[in-house]
C-alpha atoms as a PDB file:
ATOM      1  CA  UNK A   1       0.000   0.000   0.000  1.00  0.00           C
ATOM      2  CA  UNK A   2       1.280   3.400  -0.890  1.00  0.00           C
ATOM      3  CA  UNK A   3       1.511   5.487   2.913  1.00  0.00           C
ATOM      4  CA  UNK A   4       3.579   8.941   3.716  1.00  0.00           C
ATOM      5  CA  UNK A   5       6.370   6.978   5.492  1.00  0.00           C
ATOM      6  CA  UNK A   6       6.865   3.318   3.456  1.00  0.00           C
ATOM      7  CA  UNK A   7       9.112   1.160   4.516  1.00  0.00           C
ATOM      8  CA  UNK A   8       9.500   0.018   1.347  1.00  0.00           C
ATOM      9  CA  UNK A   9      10.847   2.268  -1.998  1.00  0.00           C
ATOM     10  CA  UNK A  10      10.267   0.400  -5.015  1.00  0.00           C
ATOM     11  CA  UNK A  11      12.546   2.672  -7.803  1.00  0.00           C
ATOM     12  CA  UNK A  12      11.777   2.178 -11.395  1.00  0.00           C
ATOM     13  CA  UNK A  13      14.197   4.346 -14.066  1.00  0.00           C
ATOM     14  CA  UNK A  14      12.133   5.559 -17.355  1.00  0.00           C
ATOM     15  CA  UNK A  15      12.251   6.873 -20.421  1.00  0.00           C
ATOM     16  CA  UNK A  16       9.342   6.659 -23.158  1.00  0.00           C
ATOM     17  CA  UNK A  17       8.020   3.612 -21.731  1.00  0.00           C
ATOM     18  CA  UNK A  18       4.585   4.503 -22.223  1.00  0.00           C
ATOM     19  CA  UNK A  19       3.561   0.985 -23.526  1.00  0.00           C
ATOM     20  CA  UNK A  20       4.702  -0.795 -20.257  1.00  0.00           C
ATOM     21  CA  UNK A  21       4.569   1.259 -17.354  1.00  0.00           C
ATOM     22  CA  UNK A  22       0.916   1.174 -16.696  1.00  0.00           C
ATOM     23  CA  UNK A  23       0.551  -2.523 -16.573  1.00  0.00           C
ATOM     24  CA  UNK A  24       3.937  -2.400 -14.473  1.00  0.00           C
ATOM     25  CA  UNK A  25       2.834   0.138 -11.838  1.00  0.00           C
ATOM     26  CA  UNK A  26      -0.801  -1.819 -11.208  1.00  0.00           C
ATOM     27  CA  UNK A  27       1.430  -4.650 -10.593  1.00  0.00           C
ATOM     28  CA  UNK A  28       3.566  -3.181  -8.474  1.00  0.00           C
ATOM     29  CA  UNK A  29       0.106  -1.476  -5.991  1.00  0.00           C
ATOM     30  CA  UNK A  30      -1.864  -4.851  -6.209  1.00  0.00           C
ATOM     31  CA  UNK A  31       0.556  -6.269  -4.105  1.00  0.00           C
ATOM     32  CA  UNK A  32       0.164  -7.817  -0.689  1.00  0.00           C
ATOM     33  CA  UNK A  33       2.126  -6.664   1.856  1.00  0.00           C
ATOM     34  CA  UNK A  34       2.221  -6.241   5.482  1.00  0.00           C
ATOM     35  CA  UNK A  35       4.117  -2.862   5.286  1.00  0.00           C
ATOM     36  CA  UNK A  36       3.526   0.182   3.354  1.00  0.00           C
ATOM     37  CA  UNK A  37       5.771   1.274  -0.031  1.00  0.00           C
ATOM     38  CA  UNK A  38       5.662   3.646  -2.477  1.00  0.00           C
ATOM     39  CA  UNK A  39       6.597   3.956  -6.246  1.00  0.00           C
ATOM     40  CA  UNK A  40       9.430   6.587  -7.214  1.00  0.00           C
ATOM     41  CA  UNK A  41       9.311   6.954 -11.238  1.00  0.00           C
ATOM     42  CA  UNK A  42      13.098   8.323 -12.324  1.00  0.00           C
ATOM     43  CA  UNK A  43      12.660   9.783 -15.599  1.00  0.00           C
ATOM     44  CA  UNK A  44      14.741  10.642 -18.799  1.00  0.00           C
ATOM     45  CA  UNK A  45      13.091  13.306 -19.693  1.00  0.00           C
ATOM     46  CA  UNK A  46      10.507  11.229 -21.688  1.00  0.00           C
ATOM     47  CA  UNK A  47       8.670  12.753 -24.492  1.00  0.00           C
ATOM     48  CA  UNK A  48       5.716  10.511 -24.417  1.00  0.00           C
ATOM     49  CA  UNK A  49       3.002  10.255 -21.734  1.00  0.00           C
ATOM     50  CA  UNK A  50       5.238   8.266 -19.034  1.00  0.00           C
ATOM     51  CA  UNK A  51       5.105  10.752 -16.378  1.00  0.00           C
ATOM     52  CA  UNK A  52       1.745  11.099 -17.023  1.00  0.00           C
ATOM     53  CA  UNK A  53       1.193   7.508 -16.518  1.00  0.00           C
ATOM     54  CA  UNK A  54       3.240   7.517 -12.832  1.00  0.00           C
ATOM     55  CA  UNK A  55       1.423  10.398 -11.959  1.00  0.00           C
ATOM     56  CA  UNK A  56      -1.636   9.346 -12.391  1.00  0.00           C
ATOM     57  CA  UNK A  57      -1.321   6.428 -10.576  1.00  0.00           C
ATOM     58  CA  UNK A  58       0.275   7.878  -7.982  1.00  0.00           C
ATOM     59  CA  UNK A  59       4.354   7.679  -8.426  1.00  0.00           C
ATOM     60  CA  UNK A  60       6.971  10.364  -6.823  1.00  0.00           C
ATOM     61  CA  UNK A  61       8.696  11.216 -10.284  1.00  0.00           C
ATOM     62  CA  UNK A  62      11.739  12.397 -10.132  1.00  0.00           C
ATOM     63  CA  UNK A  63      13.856  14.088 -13.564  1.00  0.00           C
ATOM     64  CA  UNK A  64      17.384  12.492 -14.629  1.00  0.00           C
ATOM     65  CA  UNK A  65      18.442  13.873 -17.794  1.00  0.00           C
ATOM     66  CA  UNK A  66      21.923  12.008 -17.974  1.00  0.00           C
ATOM     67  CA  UNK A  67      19.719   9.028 -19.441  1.00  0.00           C
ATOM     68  CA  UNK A  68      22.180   6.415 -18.112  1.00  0.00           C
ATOM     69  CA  UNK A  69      20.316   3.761 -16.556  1.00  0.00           C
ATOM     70  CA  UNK A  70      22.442   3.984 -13.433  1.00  0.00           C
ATOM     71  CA  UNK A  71      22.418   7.457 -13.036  1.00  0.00           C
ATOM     72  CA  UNK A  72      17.799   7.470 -13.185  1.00  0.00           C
ATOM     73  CA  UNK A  73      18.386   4.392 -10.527  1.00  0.00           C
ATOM     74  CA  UNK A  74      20.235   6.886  -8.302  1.00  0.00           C
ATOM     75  CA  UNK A  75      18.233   9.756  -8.730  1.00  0.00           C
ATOM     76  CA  UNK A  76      15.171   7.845  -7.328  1.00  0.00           C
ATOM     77  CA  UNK A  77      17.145   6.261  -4.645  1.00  0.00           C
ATOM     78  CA  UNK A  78      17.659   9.965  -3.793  1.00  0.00           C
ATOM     79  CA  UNK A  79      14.081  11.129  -2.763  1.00  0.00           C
ATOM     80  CA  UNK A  80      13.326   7.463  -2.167  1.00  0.00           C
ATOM     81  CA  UNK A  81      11.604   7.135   1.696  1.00  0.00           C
ATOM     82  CA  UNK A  82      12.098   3.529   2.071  1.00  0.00           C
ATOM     83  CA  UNK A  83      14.021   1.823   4.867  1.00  0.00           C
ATOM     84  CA  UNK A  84      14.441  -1.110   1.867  1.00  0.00           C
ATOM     85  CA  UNK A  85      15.227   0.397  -1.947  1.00  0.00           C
ATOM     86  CA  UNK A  86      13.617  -2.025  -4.469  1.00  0.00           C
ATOM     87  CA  UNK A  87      15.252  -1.499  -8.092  1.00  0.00           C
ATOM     88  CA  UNK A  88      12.902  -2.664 -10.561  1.00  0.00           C
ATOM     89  CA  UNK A  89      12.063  -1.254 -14.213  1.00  0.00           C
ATOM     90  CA  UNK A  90       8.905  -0.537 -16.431  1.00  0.00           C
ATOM     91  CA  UNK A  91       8.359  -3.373 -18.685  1.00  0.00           C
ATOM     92  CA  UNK A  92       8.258  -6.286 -15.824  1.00  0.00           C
ATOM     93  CA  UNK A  93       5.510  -8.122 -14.121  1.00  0.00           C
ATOM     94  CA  UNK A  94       5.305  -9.751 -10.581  1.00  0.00           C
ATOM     95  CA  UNK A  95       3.065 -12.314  -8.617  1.00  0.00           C
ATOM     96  CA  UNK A  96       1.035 -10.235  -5.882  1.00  0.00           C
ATOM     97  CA  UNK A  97       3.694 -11.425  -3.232  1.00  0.00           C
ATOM     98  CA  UNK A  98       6.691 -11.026  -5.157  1.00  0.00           C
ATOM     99  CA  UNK A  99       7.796  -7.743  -3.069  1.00  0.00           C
ATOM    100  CA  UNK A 100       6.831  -8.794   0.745  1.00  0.00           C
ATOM    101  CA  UNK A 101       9.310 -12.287  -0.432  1.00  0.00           C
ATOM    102  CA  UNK A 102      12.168  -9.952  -2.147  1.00  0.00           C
ATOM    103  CA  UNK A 103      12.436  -7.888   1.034  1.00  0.00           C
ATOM    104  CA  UNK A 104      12.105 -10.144   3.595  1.00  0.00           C
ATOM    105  CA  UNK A 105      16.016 -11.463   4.037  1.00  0.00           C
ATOM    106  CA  UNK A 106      16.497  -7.774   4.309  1.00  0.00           C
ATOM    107  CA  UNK A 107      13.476  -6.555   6.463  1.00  0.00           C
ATOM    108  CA  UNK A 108      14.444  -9.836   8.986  1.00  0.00           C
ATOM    109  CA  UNK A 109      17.767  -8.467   9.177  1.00  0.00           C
ATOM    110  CA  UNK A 110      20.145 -11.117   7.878  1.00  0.00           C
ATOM    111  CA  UNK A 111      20.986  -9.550   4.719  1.00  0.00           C
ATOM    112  CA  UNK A 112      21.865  -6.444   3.381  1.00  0.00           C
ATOM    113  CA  UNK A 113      20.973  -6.939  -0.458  1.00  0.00           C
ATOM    114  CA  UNK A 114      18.588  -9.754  -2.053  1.00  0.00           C
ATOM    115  CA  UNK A 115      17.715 -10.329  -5.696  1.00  0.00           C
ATOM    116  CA  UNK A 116      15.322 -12.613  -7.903  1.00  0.00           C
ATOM    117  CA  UNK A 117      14.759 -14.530 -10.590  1.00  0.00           C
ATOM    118  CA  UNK A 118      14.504 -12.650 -14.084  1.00  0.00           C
ATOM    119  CA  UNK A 119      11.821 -14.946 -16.397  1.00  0.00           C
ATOM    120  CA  UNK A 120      10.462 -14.928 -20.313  1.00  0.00           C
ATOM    121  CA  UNK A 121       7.498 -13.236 -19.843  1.00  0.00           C
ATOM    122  CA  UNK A 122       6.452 -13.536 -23.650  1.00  0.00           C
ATOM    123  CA  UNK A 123       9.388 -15.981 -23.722  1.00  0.00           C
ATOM    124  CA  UNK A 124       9.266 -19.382 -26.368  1.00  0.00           C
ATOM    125  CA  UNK A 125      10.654 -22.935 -24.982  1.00  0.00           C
ATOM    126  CA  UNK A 126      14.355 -21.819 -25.718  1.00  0.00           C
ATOM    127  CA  UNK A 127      13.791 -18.975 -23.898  1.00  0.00           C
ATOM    128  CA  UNK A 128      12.313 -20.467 -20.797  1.00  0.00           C
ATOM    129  CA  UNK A 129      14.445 -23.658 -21.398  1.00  0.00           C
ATOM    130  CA  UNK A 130      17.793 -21.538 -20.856  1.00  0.00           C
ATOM    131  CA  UNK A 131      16.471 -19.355 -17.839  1.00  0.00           C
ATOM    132  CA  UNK A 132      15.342 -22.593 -15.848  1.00  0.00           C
ATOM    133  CA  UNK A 133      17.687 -24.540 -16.536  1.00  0.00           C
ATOM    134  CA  UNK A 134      21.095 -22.344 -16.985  1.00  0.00           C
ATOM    135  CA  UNK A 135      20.881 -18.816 -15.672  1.00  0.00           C
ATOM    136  CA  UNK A 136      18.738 -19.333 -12.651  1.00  0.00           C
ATOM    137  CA  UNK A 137      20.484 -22.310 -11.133  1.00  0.00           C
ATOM    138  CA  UNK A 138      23.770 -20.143 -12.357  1.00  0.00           C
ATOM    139  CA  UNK A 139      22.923 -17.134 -10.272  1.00  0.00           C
ATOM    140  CA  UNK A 140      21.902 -19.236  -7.241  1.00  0.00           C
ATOM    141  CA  UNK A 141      25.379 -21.047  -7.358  1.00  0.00           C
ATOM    142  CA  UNK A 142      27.358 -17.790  -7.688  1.00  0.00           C
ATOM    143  CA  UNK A 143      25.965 -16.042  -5.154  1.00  0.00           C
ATOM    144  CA  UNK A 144      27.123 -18.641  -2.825  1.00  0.00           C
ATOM    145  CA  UNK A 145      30.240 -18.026  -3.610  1.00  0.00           C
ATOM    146  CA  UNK A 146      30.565 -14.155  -3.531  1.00  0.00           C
ATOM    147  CA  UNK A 147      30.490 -13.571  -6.917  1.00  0.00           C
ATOM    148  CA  UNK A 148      26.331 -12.412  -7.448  1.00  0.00           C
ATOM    149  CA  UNK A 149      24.654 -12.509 -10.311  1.00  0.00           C
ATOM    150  CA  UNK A 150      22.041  -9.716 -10.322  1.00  0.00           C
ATOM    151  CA  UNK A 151      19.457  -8.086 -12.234  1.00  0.00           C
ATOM    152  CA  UNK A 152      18.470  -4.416 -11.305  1.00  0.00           C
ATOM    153  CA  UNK A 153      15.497  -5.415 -12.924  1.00  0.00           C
ATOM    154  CA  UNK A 154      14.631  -7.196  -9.694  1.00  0.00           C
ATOM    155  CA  UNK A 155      17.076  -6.086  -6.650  1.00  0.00           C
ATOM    156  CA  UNK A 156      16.303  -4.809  -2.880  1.00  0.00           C
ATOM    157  CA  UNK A 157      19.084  -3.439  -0.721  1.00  0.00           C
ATOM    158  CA  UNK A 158      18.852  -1.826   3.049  1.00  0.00           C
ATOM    159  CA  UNK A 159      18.605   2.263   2.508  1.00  0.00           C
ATOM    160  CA  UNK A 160      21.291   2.191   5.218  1.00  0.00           C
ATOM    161  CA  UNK A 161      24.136   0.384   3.084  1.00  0.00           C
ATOM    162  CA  UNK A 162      23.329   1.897   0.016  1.00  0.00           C
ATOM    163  CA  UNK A 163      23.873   5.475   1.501  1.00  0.00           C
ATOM    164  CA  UNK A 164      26.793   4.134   3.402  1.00  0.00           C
ATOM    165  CA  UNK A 165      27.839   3.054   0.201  1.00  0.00           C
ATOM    166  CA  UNK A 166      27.296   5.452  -1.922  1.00  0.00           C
ATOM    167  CA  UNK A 167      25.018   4.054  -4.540  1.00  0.00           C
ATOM    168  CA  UNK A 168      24.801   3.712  -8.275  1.00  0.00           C
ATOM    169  CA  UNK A 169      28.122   5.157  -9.971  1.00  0.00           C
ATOM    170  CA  UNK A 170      26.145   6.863 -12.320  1.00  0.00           C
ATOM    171  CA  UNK A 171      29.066   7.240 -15.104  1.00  0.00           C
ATOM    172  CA  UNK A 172      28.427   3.093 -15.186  1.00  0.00           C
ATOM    173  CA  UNK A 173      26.643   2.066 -18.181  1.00  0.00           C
ATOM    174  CA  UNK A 174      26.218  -1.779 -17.431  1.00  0.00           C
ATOM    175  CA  UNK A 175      26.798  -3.949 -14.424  1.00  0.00           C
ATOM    176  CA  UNK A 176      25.680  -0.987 -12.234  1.00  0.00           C
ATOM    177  CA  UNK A 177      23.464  -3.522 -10.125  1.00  0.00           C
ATOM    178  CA  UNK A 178      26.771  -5.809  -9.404  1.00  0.00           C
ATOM    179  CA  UNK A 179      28.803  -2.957  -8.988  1.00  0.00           C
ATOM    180  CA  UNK A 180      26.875  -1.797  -5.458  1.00  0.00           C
ATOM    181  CA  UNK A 181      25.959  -5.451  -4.684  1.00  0.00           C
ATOM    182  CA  UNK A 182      29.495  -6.241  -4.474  1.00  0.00           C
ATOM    183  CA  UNK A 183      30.038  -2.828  -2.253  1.00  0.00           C
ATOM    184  CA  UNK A 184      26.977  -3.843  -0.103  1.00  0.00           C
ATOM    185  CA  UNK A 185      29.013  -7.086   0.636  1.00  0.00           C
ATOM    186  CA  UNK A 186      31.708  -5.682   2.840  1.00  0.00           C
ATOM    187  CA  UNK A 187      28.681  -4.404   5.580  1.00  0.00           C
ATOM    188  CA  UNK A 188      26.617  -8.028   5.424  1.00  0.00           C
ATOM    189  CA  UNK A 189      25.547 -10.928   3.292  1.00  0.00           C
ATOM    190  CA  UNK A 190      23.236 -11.382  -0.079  1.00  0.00           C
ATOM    191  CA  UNK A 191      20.367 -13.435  -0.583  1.00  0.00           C
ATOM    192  CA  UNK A 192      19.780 -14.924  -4.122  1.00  0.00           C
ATOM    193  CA  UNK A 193      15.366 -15.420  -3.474  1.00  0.00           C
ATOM    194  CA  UNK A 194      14.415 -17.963  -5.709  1.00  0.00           C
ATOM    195  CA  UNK A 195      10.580 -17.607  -5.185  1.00  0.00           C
ATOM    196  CA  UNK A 196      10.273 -14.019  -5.709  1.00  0.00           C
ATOM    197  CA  UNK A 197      10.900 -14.004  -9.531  1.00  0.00           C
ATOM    198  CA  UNK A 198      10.068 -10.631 -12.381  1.00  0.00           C
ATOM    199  CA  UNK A 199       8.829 -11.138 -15.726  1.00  0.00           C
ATOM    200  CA  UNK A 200      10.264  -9.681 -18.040  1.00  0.00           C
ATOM    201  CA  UNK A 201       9.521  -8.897 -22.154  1.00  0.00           C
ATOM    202  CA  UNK A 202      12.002 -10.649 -24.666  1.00  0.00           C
ATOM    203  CA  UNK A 203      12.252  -7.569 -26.672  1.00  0.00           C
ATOM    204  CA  UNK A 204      16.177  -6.730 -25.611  1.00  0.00           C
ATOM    205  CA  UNK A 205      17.095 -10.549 -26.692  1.00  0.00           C
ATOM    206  CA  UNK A 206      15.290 -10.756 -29.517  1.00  0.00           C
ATOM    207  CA  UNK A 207      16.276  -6.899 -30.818  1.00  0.00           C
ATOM    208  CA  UNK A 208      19.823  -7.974 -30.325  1.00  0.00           C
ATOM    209  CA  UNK A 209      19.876 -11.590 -31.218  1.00  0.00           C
ATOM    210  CA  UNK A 210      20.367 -14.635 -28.327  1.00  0.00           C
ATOM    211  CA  UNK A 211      24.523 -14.859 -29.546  1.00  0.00           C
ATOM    212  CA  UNK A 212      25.117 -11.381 -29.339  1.00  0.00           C
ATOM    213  CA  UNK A 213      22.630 -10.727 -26.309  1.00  0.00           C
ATOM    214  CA  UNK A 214      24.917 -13.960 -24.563  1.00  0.00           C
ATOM    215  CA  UNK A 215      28.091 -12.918 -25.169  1.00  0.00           C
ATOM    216  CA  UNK A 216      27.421  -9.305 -24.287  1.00  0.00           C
ATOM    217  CA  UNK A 217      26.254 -10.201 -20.653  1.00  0.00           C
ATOM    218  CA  UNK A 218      27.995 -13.282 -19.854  1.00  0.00           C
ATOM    219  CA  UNK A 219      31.452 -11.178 -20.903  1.00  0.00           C
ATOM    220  CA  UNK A 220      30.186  -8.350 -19.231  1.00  0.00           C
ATOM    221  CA  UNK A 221      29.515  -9.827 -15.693  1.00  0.00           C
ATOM    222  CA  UNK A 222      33.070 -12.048 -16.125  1.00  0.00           C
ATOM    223  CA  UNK A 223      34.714  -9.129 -17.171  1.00  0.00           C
ATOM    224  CA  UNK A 224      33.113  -6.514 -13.781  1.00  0.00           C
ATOM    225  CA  UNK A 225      34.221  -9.214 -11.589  1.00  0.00           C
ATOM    226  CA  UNK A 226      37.477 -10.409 -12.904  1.00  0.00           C
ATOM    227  CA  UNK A 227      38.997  -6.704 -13.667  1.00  0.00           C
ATOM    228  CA  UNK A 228      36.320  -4.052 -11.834  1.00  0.00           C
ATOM    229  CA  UNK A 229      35.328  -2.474 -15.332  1.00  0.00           C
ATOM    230  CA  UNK A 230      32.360  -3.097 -17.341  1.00  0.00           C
ATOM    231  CA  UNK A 231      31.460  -2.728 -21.125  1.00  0.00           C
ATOM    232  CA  UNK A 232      31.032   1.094 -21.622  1.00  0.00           C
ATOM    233  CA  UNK A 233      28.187   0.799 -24.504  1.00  0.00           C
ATOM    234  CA  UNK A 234      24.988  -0.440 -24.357  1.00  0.00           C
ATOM    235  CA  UNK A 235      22.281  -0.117 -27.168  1.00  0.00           C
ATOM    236  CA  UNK A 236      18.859   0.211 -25.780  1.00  0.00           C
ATOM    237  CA  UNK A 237      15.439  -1.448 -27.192  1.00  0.00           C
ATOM    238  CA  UNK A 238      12.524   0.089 -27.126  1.00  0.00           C
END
């Protein structure tokens, strides 16, 4: 439920995603929590009705001009109320517990950061084949072993740590999300939540093609963790 003081912020970084965010937003209020949250909207200075759209349905919309998807995540993080800081985007859908089970490691108080599964929402057999059977499993291993796997598409971390932190870097183009995960891990311990999975439209994948779309990420997160520095481009789909 949307209150004055949430204890949950659940931070969602725009731009011209007037086809999604509706759907993504009712999502987001129809779900059943214990504790109250709001929506902050971070926006690129869209020139369709997106702000509109948060607006309307009752978002705290913040402007980010820089466009990087790091920098809109920090900009909402910045007016964010939340004890917990949710990092989600417009284009995904949930279960109606998906946040109470993303934020629980964190609200119990034996984790600092948590993330979920990322699933096909329009996704074909390959599709669902691969995330089952590969990258799920894959980020549940890793994360064992201090090396996460995350999606900012579905990420919570304690307000505390991320200002202790510092945040986003917001010159980051990609691997932003395992960038402050990683930071988070010096103050306390992450939590890979297998239940509390996003779904999430194919149209990045299938825009770029599964071999380059694979060999973009899989190099990318090798290549954050192995050296500290991530790819510097990143061609959005929309």
């Amino acid at each position: 439920m949307m209150a004055m003081e949430p204890e949950v912020s659940v931070i969602i970084p725009t731009y011209n995603e007037e086809k999604y965010l509706r759907r993504t937003m009712e999502g987001i209020l129809a779900q059943k929590a214990d504790f109250d949250y709001e929506i902050v909207v971070a926006d690129g200075n869209s020139t369709d009705s997106t702000t509109a759209i948060a607006k309307e349905l009752g978002a705290r919309v913040v402007s980010e001009p820089k466009r990087t998807i790091a920098a809109g995540r920090q900009a909402g993080s910045a007016i964010a109320r939340g004890k917990i800081l949710v990092s989600s985007s417009a284009d995904v859908h949930m279960k109606k517990d998906w946040l109470a089970k993303l934020v629980a490691p964190i609200m119990k108080g034996n984790y600092v950061a948590s993330a979920g599964p990322v699933i096909p929402k329009d996704g074909n057999l390959l599709e669902h084949a691969f995330e089952k059977g590969l990258l799920t499993p894959v980020a549940r291993g890793l994360s064992k072993i201090g090396m996460p796997y995350v999606a900012a598409d579905n990420m919570a971390i304690s307000a505390e740590i991320f200002n202790k932190v510092g945040g986003f870097d917001t010159d980051m183009v990609t691997a932003e999300d395992t960038y402050l995960v990683k930071k988070a891990l010096k103050y306390g311990k992450f939590r890979f939540v297998k239940d509390a999975p996003v779904y999430i439209s194919m149209r990045r994948v299938r825009g770029w093609g599964y071999p380059r779309y694979l060999l973009y990420h899989g190099s990318n997160f090798f290549k954050y963790h192995l050296t500290g520095k991530s790819h510097g481009k990143y061609e959005p789909i929309r």
